[in-house]
N, C-alpha and C. Protein backbone atom coordinates (compact mmCIF):
# COMPACT_ATOMS: atom_id res chain seq x y z
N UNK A 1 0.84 -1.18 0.00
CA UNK A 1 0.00 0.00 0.00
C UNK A 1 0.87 1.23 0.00
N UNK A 2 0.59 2.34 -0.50
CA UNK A 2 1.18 3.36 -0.62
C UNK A 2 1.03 4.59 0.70
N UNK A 3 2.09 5.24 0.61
CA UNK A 3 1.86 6.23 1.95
C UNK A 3 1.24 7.01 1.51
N UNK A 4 0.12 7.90 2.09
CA UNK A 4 -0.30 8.80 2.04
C UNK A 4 0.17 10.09 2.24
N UNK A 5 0.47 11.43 1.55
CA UNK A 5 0.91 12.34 1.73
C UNK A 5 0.76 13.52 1.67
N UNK A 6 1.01 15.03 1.68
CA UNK A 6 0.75 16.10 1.62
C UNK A 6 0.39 16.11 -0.06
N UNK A 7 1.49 15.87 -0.92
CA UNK A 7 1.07 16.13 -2.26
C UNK A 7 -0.38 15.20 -2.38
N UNK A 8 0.00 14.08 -1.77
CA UNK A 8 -1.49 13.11 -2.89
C UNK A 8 -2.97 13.67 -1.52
N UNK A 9 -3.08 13.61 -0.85
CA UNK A 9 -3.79 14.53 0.02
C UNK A 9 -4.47 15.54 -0.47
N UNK A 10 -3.32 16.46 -1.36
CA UNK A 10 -4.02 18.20 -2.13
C UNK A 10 -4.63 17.63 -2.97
N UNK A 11 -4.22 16.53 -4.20
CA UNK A 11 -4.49 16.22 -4.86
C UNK A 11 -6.29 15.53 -5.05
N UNK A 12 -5.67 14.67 -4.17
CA UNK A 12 -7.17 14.32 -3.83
C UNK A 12 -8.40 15.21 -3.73
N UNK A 13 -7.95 16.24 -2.67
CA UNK A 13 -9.22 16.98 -2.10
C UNK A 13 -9.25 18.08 -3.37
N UNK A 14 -8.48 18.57 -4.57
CA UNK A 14 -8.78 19.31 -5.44
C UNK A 14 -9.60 18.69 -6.49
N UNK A 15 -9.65 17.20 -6.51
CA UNK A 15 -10.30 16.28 -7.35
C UNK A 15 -11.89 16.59 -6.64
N UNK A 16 -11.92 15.90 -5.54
CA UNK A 16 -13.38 15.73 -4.63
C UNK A 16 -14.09 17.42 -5.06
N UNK A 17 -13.42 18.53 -4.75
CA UNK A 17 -13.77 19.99 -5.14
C UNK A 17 -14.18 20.31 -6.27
N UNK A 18 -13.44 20.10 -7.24
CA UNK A 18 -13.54 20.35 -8.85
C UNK A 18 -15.22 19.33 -9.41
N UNK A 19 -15.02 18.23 -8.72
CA UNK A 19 -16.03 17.68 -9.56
C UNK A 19 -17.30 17.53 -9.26
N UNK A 20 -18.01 18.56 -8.71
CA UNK A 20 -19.06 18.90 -8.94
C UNK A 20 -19.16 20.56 -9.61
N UNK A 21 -18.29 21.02 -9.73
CA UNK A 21 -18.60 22.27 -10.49
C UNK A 21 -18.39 22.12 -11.50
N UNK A 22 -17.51 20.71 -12.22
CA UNK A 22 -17.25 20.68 -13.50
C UNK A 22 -18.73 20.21 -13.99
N UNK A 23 -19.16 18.90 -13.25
CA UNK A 23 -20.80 19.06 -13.73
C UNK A 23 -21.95 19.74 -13.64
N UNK A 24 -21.95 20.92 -12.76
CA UNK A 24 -22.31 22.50 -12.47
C UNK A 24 -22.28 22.69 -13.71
N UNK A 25 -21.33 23.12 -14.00
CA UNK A 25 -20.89 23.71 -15.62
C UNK A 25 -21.40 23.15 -17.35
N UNK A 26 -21.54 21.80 -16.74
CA UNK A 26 -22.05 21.33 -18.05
C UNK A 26 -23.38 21.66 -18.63
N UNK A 27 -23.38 22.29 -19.45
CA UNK A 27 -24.83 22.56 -20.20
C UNK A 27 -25.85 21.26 -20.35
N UNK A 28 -26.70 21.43 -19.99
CA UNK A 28 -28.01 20.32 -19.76
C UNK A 28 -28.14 20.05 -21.63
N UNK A 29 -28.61 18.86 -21.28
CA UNK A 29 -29.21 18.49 -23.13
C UNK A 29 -30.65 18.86 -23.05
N UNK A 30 -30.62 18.92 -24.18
CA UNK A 30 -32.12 19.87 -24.99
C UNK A 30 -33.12 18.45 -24.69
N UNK A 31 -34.35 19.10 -24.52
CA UNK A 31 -35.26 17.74 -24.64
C UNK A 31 -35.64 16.96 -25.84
N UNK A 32 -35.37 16.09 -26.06
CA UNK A 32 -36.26 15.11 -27.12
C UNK A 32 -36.95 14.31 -27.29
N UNK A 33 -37.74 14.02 -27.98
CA UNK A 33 -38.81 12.89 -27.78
C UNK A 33 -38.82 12.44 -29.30
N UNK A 34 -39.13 10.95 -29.09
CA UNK A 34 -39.24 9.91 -29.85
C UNK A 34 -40.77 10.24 -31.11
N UNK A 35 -40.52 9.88 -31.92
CA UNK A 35 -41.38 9.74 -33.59
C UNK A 35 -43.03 9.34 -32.43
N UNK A 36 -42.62 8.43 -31.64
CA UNK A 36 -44.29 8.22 -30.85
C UNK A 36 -44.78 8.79 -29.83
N UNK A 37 -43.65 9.63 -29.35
CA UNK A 37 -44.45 10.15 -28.31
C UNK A 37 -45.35 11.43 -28.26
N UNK A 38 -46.23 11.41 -27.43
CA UNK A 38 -47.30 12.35 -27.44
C UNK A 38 -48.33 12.27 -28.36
N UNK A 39 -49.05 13.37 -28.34
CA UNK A 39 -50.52 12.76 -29.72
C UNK A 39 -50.00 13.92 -30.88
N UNK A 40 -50.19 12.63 -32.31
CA UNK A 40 -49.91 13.66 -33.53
C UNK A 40 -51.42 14.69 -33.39
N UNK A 41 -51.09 16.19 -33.89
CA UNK A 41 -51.77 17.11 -34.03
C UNK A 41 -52.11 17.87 -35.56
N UNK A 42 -51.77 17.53 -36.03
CA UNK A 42 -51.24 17.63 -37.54
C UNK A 42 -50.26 17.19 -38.10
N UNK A 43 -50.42 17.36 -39.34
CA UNK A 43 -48.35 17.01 -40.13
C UNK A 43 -47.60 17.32 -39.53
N UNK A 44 -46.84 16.40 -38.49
CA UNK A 44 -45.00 17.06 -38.48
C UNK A 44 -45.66 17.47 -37.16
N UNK A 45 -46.49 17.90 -36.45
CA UNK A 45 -46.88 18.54 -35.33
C UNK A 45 -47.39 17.56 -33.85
N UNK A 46 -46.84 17.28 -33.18
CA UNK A 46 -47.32 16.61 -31.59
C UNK A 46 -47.47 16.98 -30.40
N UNK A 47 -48.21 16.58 -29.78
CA UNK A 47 -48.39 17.52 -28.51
C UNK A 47 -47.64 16.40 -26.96
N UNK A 48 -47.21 16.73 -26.19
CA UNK A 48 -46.68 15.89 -25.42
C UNK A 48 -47.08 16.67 -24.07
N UNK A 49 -48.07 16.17 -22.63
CA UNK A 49 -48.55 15.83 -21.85
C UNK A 49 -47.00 16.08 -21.11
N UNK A 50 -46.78 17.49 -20.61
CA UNK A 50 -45.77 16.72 -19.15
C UNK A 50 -46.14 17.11 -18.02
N UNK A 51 -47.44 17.32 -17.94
CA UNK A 51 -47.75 17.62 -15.90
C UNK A 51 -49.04 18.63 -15.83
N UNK A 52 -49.77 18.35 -15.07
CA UNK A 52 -50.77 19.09 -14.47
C UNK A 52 -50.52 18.83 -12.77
N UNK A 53 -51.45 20.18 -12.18
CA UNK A 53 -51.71 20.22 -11.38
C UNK A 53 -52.80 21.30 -10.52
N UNK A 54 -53.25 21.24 -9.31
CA UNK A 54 -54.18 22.50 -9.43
C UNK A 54 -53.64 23.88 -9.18
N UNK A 55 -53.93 24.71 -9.68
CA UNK A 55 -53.41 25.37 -9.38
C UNK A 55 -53.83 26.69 -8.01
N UNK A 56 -52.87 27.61 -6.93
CA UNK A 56 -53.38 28.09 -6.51
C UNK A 56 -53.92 29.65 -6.60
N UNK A 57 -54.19 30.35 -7.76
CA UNK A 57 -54.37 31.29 -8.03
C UNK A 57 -55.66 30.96 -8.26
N UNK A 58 -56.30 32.33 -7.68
CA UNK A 58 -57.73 32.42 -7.73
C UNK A 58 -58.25 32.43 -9.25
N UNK A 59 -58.13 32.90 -10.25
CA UNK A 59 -58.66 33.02 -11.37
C UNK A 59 -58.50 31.39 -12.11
N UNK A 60 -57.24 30.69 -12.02
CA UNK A 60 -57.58 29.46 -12.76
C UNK A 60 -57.50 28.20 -11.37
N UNK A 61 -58.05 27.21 -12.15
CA UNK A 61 -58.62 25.73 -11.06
C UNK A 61 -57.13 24.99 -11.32
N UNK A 62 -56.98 25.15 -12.56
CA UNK A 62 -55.50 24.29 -13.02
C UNK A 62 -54.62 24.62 -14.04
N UNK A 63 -53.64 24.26 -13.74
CA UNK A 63 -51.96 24.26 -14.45
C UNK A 63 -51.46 23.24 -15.14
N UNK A 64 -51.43 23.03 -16.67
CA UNK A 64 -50.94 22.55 -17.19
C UNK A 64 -49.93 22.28 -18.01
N UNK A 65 -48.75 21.75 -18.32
CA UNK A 65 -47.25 22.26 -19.07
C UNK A 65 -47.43 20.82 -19.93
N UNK A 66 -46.54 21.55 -21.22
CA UNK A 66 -47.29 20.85 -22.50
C UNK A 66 -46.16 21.23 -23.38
N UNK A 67 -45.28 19.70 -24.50
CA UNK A 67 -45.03 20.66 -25.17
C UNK A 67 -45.21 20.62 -26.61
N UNK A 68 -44.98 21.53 -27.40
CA UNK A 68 -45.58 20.81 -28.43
C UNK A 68 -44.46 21.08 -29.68
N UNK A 69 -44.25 20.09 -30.29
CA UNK A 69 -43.07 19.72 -31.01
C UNK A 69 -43.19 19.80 -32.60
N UNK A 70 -42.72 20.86 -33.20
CA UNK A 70 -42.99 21.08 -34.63
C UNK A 70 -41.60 20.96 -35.17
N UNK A 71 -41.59 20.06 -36.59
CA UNK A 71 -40.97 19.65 -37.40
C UNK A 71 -40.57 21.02 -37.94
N UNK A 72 -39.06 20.80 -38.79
CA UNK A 72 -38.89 21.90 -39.94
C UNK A 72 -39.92 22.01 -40.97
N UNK A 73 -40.53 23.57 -40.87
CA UNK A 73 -41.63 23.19 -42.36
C UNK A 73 -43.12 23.16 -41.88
N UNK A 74 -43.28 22.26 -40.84
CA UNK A 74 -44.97 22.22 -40.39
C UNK A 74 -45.05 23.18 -39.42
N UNK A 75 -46.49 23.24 -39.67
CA UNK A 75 -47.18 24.76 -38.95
C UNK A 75 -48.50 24.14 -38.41
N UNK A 76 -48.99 25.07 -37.30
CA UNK A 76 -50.16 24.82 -36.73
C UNK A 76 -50.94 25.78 -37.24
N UNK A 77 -52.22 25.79 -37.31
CA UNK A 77 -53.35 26.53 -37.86
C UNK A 77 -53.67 27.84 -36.95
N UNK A 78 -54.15 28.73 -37.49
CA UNK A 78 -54.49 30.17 -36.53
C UNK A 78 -55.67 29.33 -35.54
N UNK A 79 -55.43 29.46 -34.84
CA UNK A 79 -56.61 29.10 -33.51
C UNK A 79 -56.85 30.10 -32.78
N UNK A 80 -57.79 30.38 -32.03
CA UNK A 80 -58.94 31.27 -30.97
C UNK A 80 -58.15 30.43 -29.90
N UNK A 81 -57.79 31.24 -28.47
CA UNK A 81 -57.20 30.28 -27.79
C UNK A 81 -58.52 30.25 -26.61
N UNK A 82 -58.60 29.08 -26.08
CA UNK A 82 -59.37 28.64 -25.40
C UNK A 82 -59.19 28.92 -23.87
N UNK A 83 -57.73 29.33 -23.53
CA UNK A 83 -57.47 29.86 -22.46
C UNK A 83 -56.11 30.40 -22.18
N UNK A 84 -55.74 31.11 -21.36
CA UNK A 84 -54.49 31.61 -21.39
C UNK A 84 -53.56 31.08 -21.20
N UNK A 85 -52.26 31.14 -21.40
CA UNK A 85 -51.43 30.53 -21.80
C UNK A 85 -49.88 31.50 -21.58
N UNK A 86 -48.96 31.23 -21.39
CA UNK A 86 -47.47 31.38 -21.53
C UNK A 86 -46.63 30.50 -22.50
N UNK A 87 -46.40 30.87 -23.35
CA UNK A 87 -45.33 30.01 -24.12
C UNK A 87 -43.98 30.25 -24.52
N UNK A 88 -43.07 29.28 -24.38
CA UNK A 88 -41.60 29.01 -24.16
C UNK A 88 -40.83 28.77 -25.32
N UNK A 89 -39.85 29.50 -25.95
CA UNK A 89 -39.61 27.98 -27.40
C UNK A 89 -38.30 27.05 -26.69
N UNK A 90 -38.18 26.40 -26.54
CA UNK A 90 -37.01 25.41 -25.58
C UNK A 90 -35.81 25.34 -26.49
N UNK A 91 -36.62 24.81 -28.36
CA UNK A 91 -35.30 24.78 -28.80
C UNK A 91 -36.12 25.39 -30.53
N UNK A 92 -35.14 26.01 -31.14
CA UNK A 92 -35.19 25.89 -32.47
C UNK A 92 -35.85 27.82 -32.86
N UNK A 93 -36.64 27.77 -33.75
CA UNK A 93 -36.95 28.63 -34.56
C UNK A 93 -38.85 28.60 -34.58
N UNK A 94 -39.45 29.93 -34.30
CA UNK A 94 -40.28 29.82 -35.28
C UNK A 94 -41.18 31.04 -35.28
N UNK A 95 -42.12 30.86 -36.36
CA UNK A 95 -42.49 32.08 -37.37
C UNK A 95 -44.27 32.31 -36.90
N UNK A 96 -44.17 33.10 -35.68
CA UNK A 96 -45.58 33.12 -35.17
C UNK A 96 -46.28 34.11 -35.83
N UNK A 97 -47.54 34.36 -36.42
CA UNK A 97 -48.65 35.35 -36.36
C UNK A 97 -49.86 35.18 -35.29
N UNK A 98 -49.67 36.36 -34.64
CA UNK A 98 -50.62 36.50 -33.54
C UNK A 98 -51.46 37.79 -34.09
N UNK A 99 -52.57 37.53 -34.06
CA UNK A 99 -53.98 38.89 -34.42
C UNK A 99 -53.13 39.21 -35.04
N UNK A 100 -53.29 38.50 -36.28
CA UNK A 100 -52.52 39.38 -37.87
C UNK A 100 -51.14 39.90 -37.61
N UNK A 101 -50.49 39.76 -36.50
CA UNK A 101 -48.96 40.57 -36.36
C UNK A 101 -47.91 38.90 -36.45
N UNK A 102 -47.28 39.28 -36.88
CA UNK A 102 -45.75 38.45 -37.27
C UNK A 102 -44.89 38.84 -36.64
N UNK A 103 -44.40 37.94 -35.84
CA UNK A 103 -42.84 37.85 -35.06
C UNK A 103 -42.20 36.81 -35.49
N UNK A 104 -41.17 36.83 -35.40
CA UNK A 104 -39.84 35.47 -35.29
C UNK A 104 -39.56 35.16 -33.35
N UNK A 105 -39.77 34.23 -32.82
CA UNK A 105 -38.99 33.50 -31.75
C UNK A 105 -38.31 32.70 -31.93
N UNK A 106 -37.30 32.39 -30.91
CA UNK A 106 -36.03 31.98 -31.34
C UNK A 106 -35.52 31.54 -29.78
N UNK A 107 -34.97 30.52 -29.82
CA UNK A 107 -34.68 29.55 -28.32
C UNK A 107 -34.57 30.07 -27.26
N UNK A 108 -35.69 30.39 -26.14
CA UNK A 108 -35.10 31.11 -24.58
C UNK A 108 -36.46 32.43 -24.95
N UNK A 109 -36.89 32.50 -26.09
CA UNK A 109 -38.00 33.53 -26.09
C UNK A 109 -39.34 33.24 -25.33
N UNK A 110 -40.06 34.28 -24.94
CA UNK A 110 -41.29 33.96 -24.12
C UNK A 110 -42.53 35.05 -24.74
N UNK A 111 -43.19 34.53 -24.35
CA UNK A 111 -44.58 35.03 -24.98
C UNK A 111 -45.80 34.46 -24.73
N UNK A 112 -47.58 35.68 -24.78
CA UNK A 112 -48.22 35.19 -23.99
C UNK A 112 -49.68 35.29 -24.94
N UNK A 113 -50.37 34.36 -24.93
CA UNK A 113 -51.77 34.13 -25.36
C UNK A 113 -53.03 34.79 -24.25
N UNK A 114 -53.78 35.29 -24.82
CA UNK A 114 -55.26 35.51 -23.83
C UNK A 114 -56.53 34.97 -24.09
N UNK A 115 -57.31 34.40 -23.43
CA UNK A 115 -58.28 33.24 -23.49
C UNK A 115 -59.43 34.34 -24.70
N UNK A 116 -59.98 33.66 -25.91
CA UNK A 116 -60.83 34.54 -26.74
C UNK A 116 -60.61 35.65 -27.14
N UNK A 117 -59.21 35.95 -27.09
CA UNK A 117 -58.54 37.38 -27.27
C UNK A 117 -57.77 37.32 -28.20
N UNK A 118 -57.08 36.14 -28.49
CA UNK A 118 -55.46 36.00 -29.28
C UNK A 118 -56.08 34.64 -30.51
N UNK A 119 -55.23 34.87 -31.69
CA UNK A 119 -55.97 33.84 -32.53
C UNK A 119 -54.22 33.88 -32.72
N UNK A 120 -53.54 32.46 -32.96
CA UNK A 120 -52.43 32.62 -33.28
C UNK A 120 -51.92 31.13 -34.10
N UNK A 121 -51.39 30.97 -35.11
CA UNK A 121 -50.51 29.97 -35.92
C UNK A 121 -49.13 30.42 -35.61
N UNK A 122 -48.57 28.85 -35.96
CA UNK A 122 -47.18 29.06 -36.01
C UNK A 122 -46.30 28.13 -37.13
N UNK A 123 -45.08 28.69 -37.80
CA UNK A 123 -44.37 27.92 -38.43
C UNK A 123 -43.06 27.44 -38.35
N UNK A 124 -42.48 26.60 -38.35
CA UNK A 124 -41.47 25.98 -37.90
C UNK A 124 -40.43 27.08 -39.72
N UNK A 125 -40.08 27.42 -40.20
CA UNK A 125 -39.25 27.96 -41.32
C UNK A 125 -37.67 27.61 -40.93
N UNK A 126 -37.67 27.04 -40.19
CA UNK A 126 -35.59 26.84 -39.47
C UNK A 126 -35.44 25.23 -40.20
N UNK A 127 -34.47 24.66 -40.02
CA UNK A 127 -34.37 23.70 -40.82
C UNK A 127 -34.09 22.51 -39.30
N UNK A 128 -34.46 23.07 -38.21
CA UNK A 128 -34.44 22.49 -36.90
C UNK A 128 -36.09 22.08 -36.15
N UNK A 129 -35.74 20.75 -35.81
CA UNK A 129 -37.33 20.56 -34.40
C UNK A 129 -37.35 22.13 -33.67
N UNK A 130 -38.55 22.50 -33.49
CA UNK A 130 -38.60 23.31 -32.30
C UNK A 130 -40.05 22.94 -31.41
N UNK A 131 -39.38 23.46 -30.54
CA UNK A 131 -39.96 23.05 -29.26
C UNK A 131 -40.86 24.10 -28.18
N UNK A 132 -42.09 23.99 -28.71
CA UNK A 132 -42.44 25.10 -27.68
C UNK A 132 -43.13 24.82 -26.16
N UNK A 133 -42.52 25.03 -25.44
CA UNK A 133 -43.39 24.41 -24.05
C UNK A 133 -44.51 25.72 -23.82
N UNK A 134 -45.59 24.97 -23.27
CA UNK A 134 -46.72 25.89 -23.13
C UNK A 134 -47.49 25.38 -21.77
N UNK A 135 -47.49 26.70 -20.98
CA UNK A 135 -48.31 26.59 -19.62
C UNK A 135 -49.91 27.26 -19.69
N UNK A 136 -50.70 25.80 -19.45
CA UNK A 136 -52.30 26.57 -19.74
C UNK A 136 -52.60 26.71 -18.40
N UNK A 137 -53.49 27.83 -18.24
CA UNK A 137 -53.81 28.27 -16.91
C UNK A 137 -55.61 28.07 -17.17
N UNK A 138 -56.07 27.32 -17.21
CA UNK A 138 -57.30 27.03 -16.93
C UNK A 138 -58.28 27.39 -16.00
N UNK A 139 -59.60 28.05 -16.69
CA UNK A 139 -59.97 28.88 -15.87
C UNK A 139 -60.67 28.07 -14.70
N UNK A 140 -60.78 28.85 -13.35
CA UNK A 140 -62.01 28.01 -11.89
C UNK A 140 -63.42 27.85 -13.06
């Protein structure tokens, strides 16, 4: 067996130190999901179920996070939204019209729907999946 010493000692405890900030540091992977998961919604378009719960704000009963996964190229239809909403893009590109106005979002962007207020489509135009997570706030 080997002696233990001042050098292998530092050594050690700079190892035990370092390695959790080196995995601190590592950038998380993007989410993905498989050709089956979630329910197809159109061409190229799926919706994927990740959590409800109730919620405690007086105006809605429940909280739902959702995300919904558009191909390069496919688009969802202008819809009346049924309730309000926050939406996320997680990863990729895409080409929203909301009440006739056109924006571009783009990964880390946020933006917000109002229940019978907002009619909005979207198009994937990037040559990447994007990913938009969406929190419905459902009314009491």
């Amino acid at each position: 067996m080997e002696a233990v010493n001042r050098r292998s000692t530092l050594a050690l405890g700079l190892t035990v130190v370092a390695t959790p900030l080196i995995a601190w540091a590592t950038p998380a992977a993007a989410q993905t999901y498989g050709p089956d998961e979630g329910k197809e919604v159109g061409p190229g378009v799926r919706v994927v179920a990740l959590g409800e719960r109730a919620s405690v704000i007086p105006a809605y009963k429940t909280v739902m996070l959702r995300d919904v996964v558009i191909q390069p190229g496919a688009k969802t239809p202008d819809n009346m939204m049924k309730n309000d909403m926050l939406c996320h893009l997680t990863e990729g590109e895409l080409s929203v019209v909301q009440n006739e106005k056109k924006f571009t979002v783009k990964k880390g962007d946020v933006w917000t729907c109002v229940k019978t207020d907002t009619t909005e489509g979207t198009q994937n135009t990037s040559s990447a999946v994007a990913i938009m997570r969406v929190i419905d706030l459902m009314p009491a």
